[in-house]
N, C-alpha and C. Protein backbone atom coordinates (compact mmCIF):
# COMPACT_ATOMS: atom_id res chain seq x y z
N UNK A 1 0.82 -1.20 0.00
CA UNK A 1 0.00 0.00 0.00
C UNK A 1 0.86 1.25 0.00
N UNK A 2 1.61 1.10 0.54
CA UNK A 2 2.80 2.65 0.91
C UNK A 2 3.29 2.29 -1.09
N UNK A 3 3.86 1.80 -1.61
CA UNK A 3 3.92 1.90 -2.56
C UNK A 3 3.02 2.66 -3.50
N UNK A 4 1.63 2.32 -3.38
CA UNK A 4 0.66 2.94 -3.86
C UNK A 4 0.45 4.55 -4.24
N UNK A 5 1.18 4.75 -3.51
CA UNK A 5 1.20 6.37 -2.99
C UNK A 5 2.24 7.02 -3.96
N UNK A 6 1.84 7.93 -4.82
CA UNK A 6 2.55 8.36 -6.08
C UNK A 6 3.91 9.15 -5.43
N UNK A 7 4.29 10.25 -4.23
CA UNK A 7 4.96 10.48 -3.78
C UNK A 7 5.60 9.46 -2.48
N UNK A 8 4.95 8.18 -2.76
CA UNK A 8 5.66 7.53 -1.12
C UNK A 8 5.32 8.32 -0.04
N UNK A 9 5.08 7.40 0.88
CA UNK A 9 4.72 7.32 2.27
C UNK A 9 5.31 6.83 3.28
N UNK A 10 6.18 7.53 4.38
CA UNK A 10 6.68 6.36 5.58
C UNK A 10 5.51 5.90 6.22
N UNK A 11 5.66 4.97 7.08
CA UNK A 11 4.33 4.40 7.70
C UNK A 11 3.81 5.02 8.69
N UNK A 12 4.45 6.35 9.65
CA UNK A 12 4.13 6.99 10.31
C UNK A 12 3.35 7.86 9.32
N UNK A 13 4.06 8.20 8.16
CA UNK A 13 3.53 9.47 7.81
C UNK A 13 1.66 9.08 6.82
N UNK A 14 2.16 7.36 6.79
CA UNK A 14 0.79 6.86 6.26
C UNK A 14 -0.33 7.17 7.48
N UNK A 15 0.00 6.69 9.00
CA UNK A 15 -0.56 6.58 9.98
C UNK A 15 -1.52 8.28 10.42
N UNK A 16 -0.60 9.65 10.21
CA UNK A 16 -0.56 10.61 10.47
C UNK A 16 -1.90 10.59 9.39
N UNK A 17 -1.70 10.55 7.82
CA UNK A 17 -2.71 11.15 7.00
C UNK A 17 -3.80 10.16 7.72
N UNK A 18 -3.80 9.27 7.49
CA UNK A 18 -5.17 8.15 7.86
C UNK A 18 -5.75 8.38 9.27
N UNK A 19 -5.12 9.14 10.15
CA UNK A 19 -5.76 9.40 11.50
C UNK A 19 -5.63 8.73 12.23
N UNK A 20 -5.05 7.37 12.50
CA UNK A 20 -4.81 6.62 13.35
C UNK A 20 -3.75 7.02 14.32
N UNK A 21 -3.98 6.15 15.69
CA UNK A 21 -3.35 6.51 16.87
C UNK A 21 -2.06 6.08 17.00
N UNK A 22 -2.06 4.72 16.47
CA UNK A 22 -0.69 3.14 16.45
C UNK A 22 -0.63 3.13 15.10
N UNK A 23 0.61 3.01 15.00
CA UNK A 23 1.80 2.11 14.02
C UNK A 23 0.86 1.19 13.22
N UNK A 24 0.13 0.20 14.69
CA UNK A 24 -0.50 -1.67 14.40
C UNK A 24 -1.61 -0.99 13.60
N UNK A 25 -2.31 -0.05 14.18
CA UNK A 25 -3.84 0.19 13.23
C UNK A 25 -3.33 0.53 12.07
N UNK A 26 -2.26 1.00 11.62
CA UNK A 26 -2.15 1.21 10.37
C UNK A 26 -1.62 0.18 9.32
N UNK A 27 -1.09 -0.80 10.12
CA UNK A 27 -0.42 -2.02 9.38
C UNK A 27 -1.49 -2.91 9.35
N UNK A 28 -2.41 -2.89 10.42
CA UNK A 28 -3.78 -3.88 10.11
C UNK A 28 -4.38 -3.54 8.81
N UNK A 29 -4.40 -2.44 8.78
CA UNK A 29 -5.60 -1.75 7.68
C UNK A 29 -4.29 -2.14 6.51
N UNK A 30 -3.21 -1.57 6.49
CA UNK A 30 -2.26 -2.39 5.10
C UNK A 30 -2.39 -4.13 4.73
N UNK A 31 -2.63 -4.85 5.74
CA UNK A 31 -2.64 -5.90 5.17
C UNK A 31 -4.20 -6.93 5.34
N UNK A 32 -5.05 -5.79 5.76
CA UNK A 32 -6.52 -6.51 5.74
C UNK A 32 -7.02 -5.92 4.18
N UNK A 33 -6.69 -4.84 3.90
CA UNK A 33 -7.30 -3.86 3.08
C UNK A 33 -6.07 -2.84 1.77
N UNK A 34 -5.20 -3.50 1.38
CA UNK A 34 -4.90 -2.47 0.94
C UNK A 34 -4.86 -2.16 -0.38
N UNK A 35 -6.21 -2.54 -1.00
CA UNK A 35 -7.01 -2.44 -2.23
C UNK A 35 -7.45 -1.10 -2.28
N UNK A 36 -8.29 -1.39 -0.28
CA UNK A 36 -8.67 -0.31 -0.55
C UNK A 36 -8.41 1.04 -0.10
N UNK A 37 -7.30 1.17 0.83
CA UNK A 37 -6.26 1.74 1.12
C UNK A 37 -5.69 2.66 -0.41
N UNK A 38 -5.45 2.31 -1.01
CA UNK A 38 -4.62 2.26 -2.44
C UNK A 38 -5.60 3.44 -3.17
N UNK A 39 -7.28 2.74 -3.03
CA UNK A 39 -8.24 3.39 -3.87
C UNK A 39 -8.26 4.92 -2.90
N UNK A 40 -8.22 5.03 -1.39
CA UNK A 40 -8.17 6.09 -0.92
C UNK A 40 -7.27 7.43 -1.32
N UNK A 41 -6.64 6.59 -1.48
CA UNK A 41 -5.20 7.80 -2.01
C UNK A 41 -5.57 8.60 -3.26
N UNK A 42 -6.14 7.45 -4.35
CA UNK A 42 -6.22 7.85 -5.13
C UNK A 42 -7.98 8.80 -5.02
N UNK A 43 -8.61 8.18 -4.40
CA UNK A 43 -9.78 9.46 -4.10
C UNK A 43 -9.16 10.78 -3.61
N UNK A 44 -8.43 10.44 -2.99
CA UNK A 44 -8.06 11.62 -1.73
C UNK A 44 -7.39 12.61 -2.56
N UNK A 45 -6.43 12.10 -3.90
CA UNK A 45 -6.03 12.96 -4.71
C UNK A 45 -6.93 13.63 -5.51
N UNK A 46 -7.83 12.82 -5.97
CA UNK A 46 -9.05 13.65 -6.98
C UNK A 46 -9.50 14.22 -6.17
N UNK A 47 -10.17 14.49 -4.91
CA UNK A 47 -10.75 15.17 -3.60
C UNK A 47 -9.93 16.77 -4.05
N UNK A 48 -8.53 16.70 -3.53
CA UNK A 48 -7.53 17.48 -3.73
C UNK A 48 -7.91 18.46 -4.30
N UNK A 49 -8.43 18.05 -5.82
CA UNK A 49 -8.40 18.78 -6.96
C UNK A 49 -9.38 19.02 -7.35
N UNK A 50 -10.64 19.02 -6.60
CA UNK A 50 -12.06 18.58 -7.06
C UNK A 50 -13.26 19.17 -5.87
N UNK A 51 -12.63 19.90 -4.87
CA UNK A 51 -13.54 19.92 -3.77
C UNK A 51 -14.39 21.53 -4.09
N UNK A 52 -15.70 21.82 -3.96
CA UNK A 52 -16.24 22.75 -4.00
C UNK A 52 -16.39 23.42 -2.27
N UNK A 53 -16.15 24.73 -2.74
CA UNK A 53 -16.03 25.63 -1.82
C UNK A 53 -17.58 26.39 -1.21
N UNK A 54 -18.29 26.20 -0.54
CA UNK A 54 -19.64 26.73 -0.59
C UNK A 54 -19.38 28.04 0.67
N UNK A 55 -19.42 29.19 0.43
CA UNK A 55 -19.89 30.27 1.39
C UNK A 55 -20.71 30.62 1.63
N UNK A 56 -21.32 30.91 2.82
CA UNK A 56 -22.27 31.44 3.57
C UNK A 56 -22.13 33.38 3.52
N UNK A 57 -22.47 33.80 2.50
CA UNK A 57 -22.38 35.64 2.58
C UNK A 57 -23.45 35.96 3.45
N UNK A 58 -24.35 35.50 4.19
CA UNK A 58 -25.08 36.22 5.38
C UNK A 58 -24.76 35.62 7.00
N UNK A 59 -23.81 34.96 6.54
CA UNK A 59 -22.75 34.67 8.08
C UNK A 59 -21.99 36.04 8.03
N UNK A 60 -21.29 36.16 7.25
CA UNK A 60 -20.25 37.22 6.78
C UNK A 60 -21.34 38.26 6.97
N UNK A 61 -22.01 38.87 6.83
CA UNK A 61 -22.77 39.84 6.59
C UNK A 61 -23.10 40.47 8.00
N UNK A 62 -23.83 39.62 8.54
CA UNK A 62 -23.99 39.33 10.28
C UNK A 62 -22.79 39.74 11.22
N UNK A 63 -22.01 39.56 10.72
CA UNK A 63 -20.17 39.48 11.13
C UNK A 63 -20.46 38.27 12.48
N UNK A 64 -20.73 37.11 12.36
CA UNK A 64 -21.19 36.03 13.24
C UNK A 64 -19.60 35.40 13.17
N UNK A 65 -19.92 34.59 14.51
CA UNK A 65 -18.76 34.05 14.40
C UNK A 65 -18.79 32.49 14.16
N UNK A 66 -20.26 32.50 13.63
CA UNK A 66 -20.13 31.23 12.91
C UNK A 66 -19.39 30.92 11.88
N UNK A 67 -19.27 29.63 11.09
CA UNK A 67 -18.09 28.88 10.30
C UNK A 67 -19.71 29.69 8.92
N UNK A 68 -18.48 30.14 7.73
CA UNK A 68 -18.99 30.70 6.77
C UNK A 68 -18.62 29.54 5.83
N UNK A 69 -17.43 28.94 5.78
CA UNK A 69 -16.52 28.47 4.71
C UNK A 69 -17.02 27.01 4.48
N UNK A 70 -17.62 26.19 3.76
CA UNK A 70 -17.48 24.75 3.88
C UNK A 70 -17.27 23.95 2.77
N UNK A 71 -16.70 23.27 2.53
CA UNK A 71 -16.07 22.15 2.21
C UNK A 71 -16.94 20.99 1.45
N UNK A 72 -17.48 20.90 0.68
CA UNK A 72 -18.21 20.24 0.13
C UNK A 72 -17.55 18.86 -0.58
N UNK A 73 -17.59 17.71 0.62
CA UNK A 73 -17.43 16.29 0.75
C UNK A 73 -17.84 15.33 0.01
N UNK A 74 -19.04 15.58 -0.53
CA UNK A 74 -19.87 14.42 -1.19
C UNK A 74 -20.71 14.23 -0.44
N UNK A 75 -20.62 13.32 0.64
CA UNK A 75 -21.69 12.85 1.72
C UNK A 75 -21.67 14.19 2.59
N UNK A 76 -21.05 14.72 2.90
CA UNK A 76 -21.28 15.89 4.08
C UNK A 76 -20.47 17.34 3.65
N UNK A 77 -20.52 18.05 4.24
CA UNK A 77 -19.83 19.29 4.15
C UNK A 77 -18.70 19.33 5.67
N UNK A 78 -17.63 20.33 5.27
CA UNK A 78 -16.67 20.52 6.59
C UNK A 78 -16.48 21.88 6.60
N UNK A 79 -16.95 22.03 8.42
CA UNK A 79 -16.84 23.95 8.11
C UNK A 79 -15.50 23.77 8.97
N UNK A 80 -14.32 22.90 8.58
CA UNK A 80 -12.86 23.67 9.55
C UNK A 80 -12.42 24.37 8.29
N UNK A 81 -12.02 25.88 8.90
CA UNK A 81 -11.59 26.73 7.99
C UNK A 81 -9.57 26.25 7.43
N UNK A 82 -9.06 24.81 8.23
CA UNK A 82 -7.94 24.60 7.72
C UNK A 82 -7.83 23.20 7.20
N UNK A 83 -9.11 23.32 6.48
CA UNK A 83 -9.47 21.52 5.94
C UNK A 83 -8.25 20.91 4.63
N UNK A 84 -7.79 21.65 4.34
CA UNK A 84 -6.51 21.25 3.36
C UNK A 84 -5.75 20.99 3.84
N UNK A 85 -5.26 21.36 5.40
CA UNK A 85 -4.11 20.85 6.12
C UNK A 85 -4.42 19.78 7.28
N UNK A 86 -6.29 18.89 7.00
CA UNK A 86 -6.44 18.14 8.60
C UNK A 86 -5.80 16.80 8.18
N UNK A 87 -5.11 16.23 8.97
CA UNK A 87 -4.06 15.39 8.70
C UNK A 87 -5.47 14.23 9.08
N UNK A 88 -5.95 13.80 9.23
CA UNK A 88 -7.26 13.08 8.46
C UNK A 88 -8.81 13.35 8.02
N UNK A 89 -8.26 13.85 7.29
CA UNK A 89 -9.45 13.86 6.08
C UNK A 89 -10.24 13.15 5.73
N UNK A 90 -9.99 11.79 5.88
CA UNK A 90 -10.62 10.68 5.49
C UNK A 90 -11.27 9.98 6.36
N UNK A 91 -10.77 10.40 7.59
CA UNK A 91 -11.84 10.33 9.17
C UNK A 91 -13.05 11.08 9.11
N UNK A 92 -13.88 11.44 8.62
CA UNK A 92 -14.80 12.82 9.02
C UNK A 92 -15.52 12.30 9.92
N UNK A 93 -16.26 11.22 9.84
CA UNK A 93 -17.61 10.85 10.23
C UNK A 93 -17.66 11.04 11.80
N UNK A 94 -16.34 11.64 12.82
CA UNK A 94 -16.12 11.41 14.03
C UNK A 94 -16.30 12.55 14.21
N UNK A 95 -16.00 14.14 13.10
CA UNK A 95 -15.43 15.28 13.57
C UNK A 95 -16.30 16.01 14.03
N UNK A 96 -16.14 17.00 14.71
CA UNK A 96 -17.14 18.00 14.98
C UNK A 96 -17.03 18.92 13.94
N UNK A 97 -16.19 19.09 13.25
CA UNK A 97 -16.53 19.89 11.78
C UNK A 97 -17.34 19.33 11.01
N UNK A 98 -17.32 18.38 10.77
CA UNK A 98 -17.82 17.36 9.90
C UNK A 98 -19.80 17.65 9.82
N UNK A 99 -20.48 18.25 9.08
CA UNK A 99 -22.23 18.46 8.60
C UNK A 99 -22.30 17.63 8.05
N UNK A 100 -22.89 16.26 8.46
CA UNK A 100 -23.81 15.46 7.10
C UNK A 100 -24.84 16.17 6.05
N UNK A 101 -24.57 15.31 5.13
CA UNK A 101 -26.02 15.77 4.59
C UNK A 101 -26.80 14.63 4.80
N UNK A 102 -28.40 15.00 4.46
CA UNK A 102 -29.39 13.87 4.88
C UNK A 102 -28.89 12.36 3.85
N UNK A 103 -28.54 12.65 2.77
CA UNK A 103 -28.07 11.72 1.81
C UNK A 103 -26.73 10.20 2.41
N UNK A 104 -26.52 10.88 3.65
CA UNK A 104 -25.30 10.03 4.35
C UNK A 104 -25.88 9.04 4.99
N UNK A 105 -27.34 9.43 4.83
CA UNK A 105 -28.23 8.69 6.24
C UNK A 105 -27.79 6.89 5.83
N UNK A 106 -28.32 6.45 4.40
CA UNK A 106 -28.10 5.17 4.18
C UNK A 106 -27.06 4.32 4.20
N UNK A 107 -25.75 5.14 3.72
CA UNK A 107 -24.56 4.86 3.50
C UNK A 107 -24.14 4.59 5.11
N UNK A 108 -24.47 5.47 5.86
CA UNK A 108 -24.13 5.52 7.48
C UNK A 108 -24.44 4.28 8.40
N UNK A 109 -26.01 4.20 7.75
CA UNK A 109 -26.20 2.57 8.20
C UNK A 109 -26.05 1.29 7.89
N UNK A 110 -25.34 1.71 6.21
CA UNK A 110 -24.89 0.28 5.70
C UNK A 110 -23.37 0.15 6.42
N UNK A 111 -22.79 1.14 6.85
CA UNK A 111 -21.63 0.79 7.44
C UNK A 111 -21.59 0.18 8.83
N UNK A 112 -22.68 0.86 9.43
CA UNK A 112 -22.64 0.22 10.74
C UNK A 112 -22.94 -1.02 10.47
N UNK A 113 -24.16 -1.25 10.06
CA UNK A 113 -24.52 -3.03 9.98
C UNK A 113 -23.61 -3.89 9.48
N UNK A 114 -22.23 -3.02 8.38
CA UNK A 114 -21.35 -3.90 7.69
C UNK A 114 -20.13 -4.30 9.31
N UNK A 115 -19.57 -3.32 10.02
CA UNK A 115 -19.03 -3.41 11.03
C UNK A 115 -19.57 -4.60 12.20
N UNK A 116 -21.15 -4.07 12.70
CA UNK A 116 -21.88 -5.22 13.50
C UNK A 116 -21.20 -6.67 12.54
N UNK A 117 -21.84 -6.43 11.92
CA UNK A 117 -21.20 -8.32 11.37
C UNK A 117 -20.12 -8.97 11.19
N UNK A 118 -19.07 -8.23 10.82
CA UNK A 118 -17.32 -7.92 11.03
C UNK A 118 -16.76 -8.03 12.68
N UNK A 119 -17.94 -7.42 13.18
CA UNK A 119 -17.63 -8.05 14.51
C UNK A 119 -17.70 -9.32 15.38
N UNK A 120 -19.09 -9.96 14.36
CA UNK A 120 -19.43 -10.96 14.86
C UNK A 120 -18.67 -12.44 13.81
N UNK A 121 -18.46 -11.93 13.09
CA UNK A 121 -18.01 -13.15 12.13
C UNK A 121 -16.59 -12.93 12.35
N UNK A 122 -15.85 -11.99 12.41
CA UNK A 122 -14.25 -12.23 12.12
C UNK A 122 -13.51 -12.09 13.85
N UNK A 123 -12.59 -13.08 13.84
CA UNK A 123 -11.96 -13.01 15.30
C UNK A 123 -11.05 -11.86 15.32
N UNK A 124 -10.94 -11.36 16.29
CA UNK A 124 -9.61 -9.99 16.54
C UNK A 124 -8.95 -10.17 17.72
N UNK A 125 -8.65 -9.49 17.09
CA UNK A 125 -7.41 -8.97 18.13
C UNK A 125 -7.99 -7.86 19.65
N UNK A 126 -7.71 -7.96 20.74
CA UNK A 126 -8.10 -6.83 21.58
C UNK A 126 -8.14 -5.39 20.71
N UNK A 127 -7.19 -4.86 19.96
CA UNK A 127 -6.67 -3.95 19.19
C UNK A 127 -7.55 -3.62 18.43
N UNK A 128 -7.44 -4.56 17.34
CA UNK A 128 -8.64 -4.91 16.10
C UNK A 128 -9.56 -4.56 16.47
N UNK A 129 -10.57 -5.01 17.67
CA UNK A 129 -11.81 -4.86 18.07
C UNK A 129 -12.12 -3.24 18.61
N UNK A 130 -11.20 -2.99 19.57
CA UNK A 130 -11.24 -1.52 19.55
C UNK A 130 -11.22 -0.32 18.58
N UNK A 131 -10.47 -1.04 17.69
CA UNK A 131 -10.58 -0.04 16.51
C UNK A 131 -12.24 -0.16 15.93
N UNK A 132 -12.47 -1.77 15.65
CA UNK A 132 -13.55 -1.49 14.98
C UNK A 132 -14.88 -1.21 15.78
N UNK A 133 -14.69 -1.18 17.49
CA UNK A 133 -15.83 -0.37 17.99
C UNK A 133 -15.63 0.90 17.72
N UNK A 134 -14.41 1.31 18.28
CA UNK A 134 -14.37 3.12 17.56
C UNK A 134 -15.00 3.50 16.64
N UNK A 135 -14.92 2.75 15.33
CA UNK A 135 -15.69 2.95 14.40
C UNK A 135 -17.09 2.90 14.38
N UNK A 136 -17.27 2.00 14.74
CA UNK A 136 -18.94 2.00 15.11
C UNK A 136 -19.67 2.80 15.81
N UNK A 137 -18.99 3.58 16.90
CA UNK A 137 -19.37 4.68 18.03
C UNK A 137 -19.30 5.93 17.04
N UNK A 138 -18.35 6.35 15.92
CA UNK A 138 -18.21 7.18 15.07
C UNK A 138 -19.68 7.25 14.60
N UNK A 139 -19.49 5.82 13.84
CA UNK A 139 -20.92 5.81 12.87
C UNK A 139 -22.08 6.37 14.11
N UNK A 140 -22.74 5.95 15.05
CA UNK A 140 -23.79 6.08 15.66
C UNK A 140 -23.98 7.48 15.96
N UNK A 141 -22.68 8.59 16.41
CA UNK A 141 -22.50 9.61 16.33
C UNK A 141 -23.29 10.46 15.09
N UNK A 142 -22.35 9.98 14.02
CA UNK A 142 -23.02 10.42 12.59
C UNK A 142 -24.11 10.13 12.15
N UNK A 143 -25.25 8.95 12.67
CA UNK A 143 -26.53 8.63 12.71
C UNK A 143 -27.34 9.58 13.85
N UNK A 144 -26.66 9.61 14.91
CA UNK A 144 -27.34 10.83 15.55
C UNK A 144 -27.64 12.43 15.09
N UNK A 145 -26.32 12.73 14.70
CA UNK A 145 -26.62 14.45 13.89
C UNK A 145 -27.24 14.13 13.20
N UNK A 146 -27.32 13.33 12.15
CA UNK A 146 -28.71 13.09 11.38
C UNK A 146 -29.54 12.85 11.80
N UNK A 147 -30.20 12.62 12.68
CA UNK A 147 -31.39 12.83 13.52
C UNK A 147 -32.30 14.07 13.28
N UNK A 148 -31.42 15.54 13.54
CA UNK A 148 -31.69 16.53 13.26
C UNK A 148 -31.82 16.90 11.65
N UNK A 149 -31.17 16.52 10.83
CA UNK A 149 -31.19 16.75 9.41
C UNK A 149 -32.42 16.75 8.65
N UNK A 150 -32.94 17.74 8.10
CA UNK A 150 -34.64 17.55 6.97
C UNK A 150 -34.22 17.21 5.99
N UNK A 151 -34.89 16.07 5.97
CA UNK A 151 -34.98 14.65 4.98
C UNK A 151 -35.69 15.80 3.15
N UNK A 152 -35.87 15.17 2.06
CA UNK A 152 -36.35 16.16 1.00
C UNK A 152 -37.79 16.68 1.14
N UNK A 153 -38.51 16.07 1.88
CA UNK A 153 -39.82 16.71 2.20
C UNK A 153 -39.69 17.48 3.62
N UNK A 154 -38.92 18.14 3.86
CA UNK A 154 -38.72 18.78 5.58
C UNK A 154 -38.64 18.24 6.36
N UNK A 155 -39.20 17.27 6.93
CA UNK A 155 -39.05 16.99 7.69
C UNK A 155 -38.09 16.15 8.43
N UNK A 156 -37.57 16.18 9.30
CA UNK A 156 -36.30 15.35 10.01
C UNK A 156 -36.93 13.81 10.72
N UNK A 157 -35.56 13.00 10.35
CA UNK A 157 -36.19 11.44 10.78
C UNK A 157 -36.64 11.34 11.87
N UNK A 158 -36.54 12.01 13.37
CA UNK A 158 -37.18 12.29 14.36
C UNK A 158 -38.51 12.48 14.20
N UNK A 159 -38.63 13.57 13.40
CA UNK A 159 -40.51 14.08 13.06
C UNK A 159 -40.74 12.48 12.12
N UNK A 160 -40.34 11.72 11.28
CA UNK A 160 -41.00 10.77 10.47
C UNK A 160 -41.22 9.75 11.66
N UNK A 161 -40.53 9.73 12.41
CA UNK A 161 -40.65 8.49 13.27
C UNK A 161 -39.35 7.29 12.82
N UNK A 162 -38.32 7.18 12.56
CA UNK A 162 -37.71 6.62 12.00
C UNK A 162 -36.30 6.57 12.57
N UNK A 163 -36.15 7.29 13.71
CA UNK A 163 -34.88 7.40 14.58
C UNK A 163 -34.07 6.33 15.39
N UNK A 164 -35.21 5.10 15.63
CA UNK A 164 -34.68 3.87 16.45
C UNK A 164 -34.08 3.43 15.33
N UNK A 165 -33.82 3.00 13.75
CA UNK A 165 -32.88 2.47 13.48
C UNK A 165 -31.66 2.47 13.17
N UNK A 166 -30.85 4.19 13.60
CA UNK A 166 -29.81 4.14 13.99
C UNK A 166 -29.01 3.93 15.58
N UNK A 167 -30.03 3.40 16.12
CA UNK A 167 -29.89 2.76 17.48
C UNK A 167 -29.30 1.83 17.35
C-alpha cells in the first residue's frame, strides 16, 4: 500500500494522514485492506483537486462568528476553515466539523450493519476490536446528527418516526 502512494509514504507518515493513533492500526488496515487503502489515495487525490467551496455571505454579513466556509465532501460538508491541512481527512464521520447531509443517512447505516457483522463473524485482536468499535461509536454519532437533518420533504427522521434504526 505505501507503494501505492505516487509520492511515497513512511508508515508513520501513512498513519498521520489516515488518523490513526498506532503504528499496528495502520499495518492492520495495510494488510486486511490495501485495495482499498490504495483506492483512498487515489480518491483523496481527486478530492484534492475537485472539492467545491460553498460560502455562507449572510454569516459574513452578520459578522457572526459562525463557520462561513465549507467544504463540500460528497456525503457531508466541513466547516474547519484549515481543511486542506487536517491530517485526516478521510476520518470525518467522528469530527465535529464534519455536517452530514441527509443523503449520508443510508450509506451511514450500511456501514454500521457492515461493522456489526465484522464483529461478529471475524476473530480480533483486543486492538482490532477496539478499533472497529471506535468505528462503530463514530458511525452512531453520525446517525445521531442526522437525527436533526430535513430529509427532502422537511421533515427530520425524528418528526418521520424513524430514529430507532440508527440505534
Amino acid at each position: 500500500a505505501l507503494a501505492s502512494v505516487p509520492q511515497g509514504m513512511s508508515l508513520i507518515e501513512l498513519m498521520q494522514w489516515s488518523g490513526h493513533s498506532s503504528p499496528n492500526s495502520t499495518l492492520h488496515y495495510i494488510r486486511v485492506r490495501p485495495t482499498k487503502l490504495a483506492a483512498s489515495f487515489i480518491k483523496a487525490d481527486q478530492m484534492a483537486n475537485m472539492v467545491s467551496i460553498l460560502i455562507d455571505h449572510d454569516v459574513i454579513a452578520r459578522h457572526s462568528d459562525e463557520p462561513y466556509t465549507f467544504y463540500d465532501l460528497g456525503d457531508s460538508y466541513c466547516s474547519n476553515p484549515f481543511w486542506s491541512s487536517c491530517p485526516h481527512r478521510m476520518a470525518c464521520a467522528g469530527c465535529d466539523f464534519n455536517l452530514p447531509k441527509a443523503s449520508a443517512r443510508a450509506q451511514a447505516l450500511e456501514s454500521k450493519s457492515s461493522i456489526g457483522r465484522y464483529l461478529e463473524a471475524v476473530p480480533l485482536t483486543p486492538d482490532e476490536r477496539a478499533i472497529a468499535e471506535g468505528d462503530l461509536e463514530k458511525l452512531k454519532g453520525l446517525i445521531h446528527k442526522l437525527d436533526n437533518v430535513p430529509t427532502l420533504d422537511g421533515r427530520t427522521p425524528i418528526e418521520i418516526g424513524i430514529k430507532n434504526q440508527g440505534n
